[in-house]
C-alpha atoms as a PDB file:
ATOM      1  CA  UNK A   1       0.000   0.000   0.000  1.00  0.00           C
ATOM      2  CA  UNK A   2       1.567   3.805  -1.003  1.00  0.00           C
ATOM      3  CA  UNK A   3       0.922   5.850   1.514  1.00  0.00           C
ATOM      4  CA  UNK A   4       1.478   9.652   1.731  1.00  0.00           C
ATOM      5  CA  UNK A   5       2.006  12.101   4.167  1.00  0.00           C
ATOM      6  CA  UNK A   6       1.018  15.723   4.640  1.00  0.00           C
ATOM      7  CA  UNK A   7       2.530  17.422   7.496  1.00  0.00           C
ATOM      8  CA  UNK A   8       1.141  20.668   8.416  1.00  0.00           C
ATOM      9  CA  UNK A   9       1.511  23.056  11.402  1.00  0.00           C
ATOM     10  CA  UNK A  10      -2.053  22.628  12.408  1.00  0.00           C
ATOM     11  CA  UNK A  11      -0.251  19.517  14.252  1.00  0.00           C
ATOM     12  CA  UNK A  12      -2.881  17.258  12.391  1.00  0.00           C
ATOM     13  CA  UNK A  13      -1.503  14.221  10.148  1.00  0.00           C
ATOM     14  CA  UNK A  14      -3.175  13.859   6.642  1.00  0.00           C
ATOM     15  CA  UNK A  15      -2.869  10.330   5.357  1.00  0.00           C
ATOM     16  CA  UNK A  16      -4.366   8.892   1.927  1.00  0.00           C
ATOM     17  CA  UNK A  17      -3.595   5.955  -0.172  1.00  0.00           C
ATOM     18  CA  UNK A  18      -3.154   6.687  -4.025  1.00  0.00           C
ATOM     19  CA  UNK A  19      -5.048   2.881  -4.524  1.00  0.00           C
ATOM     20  CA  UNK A  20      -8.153   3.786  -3.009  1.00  0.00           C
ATOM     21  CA  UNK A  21      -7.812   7.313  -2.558  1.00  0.00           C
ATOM     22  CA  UNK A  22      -9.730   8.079   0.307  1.00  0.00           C
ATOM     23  CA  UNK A  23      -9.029   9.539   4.200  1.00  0.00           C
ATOM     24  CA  UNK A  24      -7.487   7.083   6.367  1.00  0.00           C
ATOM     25  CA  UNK A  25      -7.977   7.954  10.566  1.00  0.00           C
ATOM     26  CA  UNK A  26      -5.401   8.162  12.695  1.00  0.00           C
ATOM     27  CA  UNK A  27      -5.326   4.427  14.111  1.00  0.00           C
ATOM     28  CA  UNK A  28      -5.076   3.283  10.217  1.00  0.00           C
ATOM     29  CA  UNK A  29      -2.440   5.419  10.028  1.00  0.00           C
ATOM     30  CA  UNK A  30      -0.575   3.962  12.571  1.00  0.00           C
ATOM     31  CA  UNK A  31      -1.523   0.284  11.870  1.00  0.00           C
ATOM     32  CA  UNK A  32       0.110   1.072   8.237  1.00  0.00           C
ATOM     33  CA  UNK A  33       3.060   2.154   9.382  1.00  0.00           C
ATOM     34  CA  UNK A  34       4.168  -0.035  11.901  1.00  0.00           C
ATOM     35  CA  UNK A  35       4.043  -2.608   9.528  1.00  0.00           C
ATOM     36  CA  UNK A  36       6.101  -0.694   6.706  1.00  0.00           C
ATOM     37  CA  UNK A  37      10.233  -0.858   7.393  1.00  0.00           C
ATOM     38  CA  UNK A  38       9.965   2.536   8.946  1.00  0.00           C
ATOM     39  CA  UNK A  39      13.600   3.812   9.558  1.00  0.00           C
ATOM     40  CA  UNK A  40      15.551   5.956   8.007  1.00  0.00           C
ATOM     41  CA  UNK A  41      18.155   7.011  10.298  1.00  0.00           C
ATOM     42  CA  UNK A  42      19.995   5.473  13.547  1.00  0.00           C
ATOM     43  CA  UNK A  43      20.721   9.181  14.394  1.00  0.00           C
ATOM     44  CA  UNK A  44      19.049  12.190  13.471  1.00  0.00           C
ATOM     45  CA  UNK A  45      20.625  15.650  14.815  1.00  0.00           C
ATOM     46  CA  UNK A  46      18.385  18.462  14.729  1.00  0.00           C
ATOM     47  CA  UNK A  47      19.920  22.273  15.555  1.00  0.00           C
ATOM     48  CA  UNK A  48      16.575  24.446  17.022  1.00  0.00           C
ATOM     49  CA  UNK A  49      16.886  27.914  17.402  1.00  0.00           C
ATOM     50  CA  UNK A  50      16.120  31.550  15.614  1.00  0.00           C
ATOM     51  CA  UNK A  51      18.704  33.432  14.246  1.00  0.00           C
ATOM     52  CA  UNK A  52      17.416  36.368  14.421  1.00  0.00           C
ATOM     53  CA  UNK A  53      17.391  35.927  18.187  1.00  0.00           C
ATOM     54  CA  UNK A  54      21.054  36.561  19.228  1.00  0.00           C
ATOM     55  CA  UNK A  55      22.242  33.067  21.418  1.00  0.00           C
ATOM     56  CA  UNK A  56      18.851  31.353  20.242  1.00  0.00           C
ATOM     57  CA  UNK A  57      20.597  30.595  16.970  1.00  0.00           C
ATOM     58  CA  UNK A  58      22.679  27.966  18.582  1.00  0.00           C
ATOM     59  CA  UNK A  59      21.241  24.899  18.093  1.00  0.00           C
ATOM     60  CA  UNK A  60      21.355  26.278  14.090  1.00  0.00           C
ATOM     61  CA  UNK A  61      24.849  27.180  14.116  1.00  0.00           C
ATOM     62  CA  UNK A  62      25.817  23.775  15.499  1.00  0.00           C
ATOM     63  CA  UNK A  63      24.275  22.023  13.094  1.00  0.00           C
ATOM     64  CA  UNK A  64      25.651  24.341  10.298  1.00  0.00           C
ATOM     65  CA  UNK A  65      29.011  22.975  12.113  1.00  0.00           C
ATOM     66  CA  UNK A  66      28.356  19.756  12.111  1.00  0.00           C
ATOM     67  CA  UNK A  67      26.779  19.527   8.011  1.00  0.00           C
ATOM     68  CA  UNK A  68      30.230  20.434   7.153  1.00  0.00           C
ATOM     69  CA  UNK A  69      31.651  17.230   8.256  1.00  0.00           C
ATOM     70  CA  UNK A  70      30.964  13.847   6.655  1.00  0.00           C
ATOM     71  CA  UNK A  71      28.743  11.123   8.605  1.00  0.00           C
ATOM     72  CA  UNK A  72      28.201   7.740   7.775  1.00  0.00           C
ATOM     73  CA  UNK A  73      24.630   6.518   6.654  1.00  0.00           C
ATOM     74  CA  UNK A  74      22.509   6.392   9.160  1.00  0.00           C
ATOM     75  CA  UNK A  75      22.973   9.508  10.544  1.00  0.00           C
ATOM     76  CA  UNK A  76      21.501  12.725   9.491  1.00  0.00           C
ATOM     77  CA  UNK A  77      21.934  16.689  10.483  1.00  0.00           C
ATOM     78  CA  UNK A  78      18.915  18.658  10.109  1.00  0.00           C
ATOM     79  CA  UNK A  79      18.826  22.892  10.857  1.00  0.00           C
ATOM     80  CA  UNK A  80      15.476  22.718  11.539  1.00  0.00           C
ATOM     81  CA  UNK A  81      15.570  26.758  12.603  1.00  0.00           C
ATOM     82  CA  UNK A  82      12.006  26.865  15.035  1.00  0.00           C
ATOM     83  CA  UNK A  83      10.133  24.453  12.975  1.00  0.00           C
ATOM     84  CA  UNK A  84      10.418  20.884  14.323  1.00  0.00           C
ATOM     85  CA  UNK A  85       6.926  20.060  13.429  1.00  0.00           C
ATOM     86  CA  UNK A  86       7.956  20.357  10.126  1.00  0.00           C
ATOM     87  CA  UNK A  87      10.418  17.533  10.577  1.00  0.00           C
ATOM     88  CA  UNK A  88       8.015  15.118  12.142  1.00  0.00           C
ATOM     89  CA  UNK A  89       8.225  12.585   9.355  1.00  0.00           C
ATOM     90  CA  UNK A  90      12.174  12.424   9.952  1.00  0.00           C
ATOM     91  CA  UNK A  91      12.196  12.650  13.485  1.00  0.00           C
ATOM     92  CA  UNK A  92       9.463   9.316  13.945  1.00  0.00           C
ATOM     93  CA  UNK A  93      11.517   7.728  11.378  1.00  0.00           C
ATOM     94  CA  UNK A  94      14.573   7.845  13.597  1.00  0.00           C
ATOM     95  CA  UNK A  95      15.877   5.509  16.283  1.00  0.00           C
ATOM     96  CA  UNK A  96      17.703   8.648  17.943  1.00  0.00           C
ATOM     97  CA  UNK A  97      17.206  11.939  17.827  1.00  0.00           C
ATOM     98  CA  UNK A  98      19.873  14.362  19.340  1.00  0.00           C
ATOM     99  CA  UNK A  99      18.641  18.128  19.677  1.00  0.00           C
ATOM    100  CA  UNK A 100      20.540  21.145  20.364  1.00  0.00           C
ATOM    101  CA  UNK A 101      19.254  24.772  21.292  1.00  0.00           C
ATOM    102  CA  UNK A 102      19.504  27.538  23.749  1.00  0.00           C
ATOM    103  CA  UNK A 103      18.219  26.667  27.000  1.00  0.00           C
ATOM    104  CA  UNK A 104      17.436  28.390  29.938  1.00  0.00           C
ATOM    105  CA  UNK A 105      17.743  26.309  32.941  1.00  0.00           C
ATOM    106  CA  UNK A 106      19.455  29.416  35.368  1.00  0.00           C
ATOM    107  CA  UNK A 107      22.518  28.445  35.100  1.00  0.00           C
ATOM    108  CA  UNK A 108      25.737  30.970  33.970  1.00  0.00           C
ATOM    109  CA  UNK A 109      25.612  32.303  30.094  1.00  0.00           C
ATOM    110  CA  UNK A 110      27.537  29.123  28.481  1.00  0.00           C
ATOM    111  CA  UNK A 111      26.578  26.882  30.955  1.00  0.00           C
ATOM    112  CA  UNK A 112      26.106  23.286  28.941  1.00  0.00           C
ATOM    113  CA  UNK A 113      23.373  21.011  30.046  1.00  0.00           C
ATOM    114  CA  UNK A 114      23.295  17.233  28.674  1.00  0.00           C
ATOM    115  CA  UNK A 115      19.568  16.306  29.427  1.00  0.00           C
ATOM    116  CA  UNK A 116      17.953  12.928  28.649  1.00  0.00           C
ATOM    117  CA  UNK A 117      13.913  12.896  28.192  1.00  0.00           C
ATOM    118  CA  UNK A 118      13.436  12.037  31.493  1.00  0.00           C
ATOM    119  CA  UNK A 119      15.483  14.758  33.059  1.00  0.00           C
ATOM    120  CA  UNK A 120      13.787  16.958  30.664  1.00  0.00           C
ATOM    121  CA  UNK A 121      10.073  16.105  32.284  1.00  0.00           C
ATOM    122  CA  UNK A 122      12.153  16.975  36.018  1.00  0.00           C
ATOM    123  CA  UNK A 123      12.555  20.526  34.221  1.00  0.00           C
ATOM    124  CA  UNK A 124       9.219  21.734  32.902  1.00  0.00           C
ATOM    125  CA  UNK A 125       9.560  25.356  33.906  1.00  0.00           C
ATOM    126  CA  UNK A 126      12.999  25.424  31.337  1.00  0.00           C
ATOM    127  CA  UNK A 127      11.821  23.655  28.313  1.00  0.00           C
ATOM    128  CA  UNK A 128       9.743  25.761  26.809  1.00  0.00           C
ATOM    129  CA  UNK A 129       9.359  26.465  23.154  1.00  0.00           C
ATOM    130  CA  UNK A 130       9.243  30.145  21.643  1.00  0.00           C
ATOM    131  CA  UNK A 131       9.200  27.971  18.425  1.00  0.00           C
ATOM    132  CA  UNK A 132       5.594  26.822  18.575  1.00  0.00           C
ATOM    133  CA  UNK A 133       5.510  22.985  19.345  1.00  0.00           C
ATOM    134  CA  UNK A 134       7.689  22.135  21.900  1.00  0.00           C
ATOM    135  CA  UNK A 135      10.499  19.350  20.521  1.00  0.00           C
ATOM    136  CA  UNK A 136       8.913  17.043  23.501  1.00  0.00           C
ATOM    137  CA  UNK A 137       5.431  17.243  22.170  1.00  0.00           C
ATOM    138  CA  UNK A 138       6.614  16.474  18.507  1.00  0.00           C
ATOM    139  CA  UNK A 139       8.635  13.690  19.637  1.00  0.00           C
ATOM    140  CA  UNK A 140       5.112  12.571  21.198  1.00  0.00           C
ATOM    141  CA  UNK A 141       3.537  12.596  18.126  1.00  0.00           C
ATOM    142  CA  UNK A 142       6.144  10.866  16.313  1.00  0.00           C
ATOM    143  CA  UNK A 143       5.822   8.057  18.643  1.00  0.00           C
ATOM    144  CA  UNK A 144       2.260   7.895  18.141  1.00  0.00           C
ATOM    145  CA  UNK A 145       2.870   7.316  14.329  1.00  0.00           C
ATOM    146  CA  UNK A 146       5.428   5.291  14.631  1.00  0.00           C
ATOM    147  CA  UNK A 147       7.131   4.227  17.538  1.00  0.00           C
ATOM    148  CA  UNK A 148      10.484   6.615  16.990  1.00  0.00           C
ATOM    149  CA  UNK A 149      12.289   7.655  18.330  1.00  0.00           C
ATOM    150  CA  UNK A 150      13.152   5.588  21.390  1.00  0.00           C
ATOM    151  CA  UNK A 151      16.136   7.811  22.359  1.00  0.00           C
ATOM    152  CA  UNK A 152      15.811  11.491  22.810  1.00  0.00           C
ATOM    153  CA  UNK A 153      18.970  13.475  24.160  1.00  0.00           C
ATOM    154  CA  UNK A 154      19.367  17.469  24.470  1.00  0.00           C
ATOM    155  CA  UNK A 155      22.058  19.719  24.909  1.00  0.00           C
ATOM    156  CA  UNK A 156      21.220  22.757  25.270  1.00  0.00           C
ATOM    157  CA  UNK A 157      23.405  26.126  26.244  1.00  0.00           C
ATOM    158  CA  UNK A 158      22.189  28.719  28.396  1.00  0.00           C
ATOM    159  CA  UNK A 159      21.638  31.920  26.785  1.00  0.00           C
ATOM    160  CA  UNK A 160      23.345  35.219  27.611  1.00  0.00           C
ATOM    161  CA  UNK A 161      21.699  37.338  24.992  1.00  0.00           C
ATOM    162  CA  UNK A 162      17.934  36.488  23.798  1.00  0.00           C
ATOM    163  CA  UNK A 163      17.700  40.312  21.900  1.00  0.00           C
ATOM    164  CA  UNK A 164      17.379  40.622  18.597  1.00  0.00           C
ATOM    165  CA  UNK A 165      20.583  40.202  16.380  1.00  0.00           C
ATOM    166  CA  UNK A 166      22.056  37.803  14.493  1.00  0.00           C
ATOM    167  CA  UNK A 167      25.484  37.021  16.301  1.00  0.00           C
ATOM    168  CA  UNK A 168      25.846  34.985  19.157  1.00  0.00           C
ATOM    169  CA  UNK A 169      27.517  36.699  22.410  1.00  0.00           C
ATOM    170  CA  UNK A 170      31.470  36.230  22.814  1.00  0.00           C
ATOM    171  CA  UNK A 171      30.618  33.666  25.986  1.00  0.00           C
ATOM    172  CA  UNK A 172      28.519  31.433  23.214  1.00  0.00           C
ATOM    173  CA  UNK A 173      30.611  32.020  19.782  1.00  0.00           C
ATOM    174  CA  UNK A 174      33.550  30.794  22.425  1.00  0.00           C
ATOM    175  CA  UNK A 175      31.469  27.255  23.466  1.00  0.00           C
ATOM    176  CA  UNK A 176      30.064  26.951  19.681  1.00  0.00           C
ATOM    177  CA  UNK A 177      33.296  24.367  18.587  1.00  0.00           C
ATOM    178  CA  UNK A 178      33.476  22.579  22.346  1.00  0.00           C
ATOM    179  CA  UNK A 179      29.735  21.764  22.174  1.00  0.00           C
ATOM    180  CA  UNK A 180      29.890  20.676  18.212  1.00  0.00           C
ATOM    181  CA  UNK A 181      32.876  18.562  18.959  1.00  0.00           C
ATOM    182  CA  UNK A 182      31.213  16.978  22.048  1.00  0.00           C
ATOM    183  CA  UNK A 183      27.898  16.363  19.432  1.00  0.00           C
ATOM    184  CA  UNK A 184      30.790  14.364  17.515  1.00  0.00           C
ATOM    185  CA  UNK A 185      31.501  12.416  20.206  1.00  0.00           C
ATOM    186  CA  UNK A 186      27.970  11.539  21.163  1.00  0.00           C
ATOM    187  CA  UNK A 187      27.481  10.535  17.663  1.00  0.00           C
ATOM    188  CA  UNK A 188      30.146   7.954  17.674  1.00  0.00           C
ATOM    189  CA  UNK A 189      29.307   6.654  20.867  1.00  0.00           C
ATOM    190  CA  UNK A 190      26.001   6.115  19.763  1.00  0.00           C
ATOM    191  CA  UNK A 191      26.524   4.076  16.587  1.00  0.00           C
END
């Protein structure tokens, strides 16, 4: 069965099937597709963040970093900017999904946190989204379509400067490499 997949912001999932072409429901949906061969990655990186937004452009700028090196199948870099929703498809067709952004926790300006899911849900108050969807709710959803990601693993970088501008403050540009080659490391641990 061909199935195809319209993901919109509304944070509704549109499936049809060109065979019969008519509106499948959501538990369809997911009955299809855990029986397809669902994964495309073993690691998916996604860099969050505005770049308009001084130090919120982190997560991006990391993962401008790390597109510049070469990864070995399985593994994917995505600058998803604030739109994570929009990478829904990838993200519940990954077995791991690594994000990195700004995050505000309380800690010192360059202060870098390395937060499983769980210690995420400990945190509520500091993982909010000014991107819309929060990465935890689309992670949700994924799951609900698929089953992916199993592994979810953050590191985020408190913000000095949230004003607007595009350049990140000295305390950030100077952690930018550190946390990028740390992301490299995580990667090959995980494979």
């Amino acid at each position: 069965m061909n199935v195809n997949y319209i993901f919109q912001p509304s944070n509704v999932l549109y499936a049809f099937t060109k065979k019969k072409g008519r509106d499948l429901n959501f538990s369809t949906t997911n009955r299809i597709l855990n029986n397809m061969e669902i994964l495309s990655y073993q690691i998916l990186v996604l860099g969050l963040g505005n770049l308009l937004m001084s130090d919120d452009g982190f997560g991006v700028l990391a993962a401008q970093m790390l597109l510049q090196r070469e990864w070995p199948p399985g593994v994917a870099v995505r600058d998803t900017g604030t739109a994570a929703l929009y990478f829904l498809e990838e993200i519940s067709r990954s077995c791991n999904v690594i994000a990195v952004d700004a995050l505000r926790a309380g800690g010192a300006p360059g202060t870098v946190y390395r937060l499983s899911e769980a210690d995420l849900w400990q945190l509520p108050d500091c993982w909010r989204s000014a991107h819309g969807f929060t990465l935890l709710e689309v992670v949700a959803l994924a799951r609900r379509i698929s089953g992916y990601p199993t592994g979810l693993l953050i590191y985020g970088v408190e913000p000095g400067d949230l004003s607007f501008g595009n350049k990140l403050s000295p305390v950030l540009k100077k952690k930018l490499p550190q946390v990028v080659g740390q992301l490299a490391v995580e990667i090959g641990r995980m494979l």
